[in-house]
C-alpha atoms as a PDB file:
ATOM      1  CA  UNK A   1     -21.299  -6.861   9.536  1.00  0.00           C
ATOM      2  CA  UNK A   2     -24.073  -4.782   8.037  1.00  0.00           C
ATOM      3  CA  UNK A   3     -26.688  -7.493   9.747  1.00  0.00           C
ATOM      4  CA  UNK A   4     -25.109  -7.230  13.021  1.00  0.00           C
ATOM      5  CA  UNK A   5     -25.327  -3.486  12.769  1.00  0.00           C
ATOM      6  CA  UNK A   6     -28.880  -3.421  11.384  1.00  0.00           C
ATOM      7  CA  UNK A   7     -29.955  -5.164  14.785  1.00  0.00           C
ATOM      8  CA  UNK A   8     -29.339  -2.222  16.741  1.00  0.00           C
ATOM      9  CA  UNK A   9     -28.113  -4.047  20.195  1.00  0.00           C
ATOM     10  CA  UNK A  10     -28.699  -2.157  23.325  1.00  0.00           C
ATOM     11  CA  UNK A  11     -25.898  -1.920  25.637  1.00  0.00           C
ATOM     12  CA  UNK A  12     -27.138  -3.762  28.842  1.00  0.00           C
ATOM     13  CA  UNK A  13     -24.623  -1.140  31.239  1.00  0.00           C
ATOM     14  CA  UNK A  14     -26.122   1.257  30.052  1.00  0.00           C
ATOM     15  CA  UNK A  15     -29.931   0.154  30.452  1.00  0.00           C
ATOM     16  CA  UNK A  16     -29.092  -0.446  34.236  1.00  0.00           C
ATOM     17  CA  UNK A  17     -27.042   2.586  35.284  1.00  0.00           C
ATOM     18  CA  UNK A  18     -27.478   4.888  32.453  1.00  0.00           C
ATOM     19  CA  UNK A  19     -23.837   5.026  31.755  1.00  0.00           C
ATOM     20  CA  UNK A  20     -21.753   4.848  28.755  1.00  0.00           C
ATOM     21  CA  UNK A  21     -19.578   1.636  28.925  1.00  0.00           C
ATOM     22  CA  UNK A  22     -16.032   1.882  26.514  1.00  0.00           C
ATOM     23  CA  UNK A  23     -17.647  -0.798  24.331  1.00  0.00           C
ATOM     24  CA  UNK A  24     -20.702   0.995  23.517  1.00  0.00           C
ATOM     25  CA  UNK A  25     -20.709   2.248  20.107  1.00  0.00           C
ATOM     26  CA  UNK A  26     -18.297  -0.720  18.894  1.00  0.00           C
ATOM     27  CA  UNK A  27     -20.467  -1.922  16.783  1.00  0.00           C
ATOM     28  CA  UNK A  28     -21.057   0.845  14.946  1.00  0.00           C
ATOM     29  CA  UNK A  29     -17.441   1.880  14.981  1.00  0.00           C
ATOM     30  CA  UNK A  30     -16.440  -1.288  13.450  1.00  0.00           C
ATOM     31  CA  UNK A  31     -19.429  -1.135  10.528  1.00  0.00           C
ATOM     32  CA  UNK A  32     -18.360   2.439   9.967  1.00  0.00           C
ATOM     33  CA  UNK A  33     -14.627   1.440   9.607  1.00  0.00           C
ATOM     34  CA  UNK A  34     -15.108  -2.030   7.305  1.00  0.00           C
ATOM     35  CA  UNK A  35     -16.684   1.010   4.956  1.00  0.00           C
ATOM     36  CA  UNK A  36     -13.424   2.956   4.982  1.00  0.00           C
ATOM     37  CA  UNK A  37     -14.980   5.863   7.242  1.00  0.00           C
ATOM     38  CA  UNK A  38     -12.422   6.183   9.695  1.00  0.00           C
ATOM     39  CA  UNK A  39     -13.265   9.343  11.410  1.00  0.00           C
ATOM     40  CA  UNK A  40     -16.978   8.114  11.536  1.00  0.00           C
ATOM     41  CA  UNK A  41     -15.632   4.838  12.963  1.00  0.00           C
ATOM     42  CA  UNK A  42     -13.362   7.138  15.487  1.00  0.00           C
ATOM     43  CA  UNK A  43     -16.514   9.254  16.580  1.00  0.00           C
ATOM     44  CA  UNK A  44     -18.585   6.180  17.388  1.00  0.00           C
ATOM     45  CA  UNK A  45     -15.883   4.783  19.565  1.00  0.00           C
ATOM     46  CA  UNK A  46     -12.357   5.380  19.075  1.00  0.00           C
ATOM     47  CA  UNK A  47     -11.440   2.297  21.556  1.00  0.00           C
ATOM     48  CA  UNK A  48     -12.730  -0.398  19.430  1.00  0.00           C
ATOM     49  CA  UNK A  49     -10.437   0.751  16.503  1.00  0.00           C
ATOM     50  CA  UNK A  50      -7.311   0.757  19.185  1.00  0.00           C
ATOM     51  CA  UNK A  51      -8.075  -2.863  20.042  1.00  0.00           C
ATOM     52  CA  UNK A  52      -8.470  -3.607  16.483  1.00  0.00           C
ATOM     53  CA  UNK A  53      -5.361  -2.262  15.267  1.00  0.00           C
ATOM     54  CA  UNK A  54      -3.511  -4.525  18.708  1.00  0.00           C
ATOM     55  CA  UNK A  55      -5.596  -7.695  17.510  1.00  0.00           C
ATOM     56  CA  UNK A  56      -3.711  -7.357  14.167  1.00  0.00           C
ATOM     57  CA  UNK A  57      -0.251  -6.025  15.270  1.00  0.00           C
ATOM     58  CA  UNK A  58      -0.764  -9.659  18.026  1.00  0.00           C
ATOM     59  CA  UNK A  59      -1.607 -11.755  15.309  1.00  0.00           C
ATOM     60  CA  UNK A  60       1.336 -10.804  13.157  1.00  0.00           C
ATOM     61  CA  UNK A  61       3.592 -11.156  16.089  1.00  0.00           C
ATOM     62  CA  UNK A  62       1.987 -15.123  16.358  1.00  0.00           C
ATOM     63  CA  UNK A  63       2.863 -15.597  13.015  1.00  0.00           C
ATOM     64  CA  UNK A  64       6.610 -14.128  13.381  1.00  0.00           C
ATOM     65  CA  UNK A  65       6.777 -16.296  16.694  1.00  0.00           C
ATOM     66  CA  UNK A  66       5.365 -19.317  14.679  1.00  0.00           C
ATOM     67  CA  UNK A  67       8.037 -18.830  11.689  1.00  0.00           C
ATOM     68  CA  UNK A  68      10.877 -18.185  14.522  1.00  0.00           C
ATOM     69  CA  UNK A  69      11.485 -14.557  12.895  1.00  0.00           C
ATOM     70  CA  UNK A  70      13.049 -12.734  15.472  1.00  0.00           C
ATOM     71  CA  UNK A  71      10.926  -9.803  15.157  1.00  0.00           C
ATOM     72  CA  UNK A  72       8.903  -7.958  18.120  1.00  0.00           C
ATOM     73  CA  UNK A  73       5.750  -6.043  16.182  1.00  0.00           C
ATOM     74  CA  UNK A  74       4.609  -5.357  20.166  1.00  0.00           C
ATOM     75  CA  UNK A  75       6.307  -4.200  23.290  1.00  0.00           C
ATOM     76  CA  UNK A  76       7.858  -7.295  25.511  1.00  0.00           C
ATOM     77  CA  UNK A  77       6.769  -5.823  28.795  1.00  0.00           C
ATOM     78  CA  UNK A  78       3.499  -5.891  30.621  1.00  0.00           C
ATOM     79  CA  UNK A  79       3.246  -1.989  31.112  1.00  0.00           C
ATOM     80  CA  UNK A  80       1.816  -2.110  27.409  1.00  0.00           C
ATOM     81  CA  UNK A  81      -0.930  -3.782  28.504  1.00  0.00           C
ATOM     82  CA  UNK A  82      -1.197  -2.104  31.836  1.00  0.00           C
ATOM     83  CA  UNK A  83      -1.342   1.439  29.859  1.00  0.00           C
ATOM     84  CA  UNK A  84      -4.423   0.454  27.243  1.00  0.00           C
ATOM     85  CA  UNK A  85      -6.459  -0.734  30.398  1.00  0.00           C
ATOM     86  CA  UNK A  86      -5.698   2.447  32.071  1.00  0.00           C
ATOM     87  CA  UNK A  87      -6.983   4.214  28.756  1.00  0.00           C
ATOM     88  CA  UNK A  88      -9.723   2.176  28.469  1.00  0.00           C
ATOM     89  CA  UNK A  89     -10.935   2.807  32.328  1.00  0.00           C
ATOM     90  CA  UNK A  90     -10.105   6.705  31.897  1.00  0.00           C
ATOM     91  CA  UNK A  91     -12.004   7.290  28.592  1.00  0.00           C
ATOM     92  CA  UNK A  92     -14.685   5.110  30.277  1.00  0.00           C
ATOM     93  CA  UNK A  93     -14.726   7.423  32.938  1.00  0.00           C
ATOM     94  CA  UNK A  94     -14.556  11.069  30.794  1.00  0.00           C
ATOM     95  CA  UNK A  95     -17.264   9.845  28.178  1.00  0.00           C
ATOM     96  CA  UNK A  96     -19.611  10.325  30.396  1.00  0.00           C
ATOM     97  CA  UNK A  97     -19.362  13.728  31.450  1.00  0.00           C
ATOM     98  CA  UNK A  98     -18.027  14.888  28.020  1.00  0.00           C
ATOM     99  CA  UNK A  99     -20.783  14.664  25.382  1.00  0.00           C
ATOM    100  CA  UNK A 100     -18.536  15.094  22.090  1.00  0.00           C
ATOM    101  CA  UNK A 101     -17.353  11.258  23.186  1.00  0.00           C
ATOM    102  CA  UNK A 102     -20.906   9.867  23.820  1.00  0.00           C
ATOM    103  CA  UNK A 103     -21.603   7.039  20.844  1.00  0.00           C
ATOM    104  CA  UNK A 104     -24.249   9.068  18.504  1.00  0.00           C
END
């Protein structure tokens, strides 16, 4: 992770238009959290932690479903899904004309 990091990736969206897509900053979000700085990690982009924390609570639901425990770690519906893209599109949206959420 610290490699990755040290390479210092340009976002390509926002080269072209000079916006702030919701994955910029990930990187550094997720070096910043493997380190145990979670506000750090929050401040560079607070959507990569969300999808982290879903990756996890979807893989322990895989292994419940795998094991037949009868167990739902996530919501059943699709609105669950329908409500992080909506988050994702708005904070897309407000990072850009809010400078306390531009990546550092």
């Amino acid at each position: 992770m610290k490699y990755i990091a040290s390479l210092n990736i340009p976002c390509f969206v926002h080269l072209i238009t000079g916006y702030w897509c919701p994955g910029c900053g990930g990187t550094r979000s997720m070096n910043e959290l493997s380190k145990g700085h979670i506000i750090k990690s929050l401040h560079y982009n607070p959507i990569s932690v969300v999808l982290l924390i879903n990756f996890i609570l979807m893989y322990i639901q895989l292994i419940f479903n795998t094991h037949n425990i009868k167990k739902r770690v996530l919501p059943e519906n699709d609105m669950y899904i329908v409500i992080l893209v909506i988050a994702m599109l708005f904070y897309y949206l407000i990072r850009n004309f809010i400078p306390f959420l531009q990546p550092l």
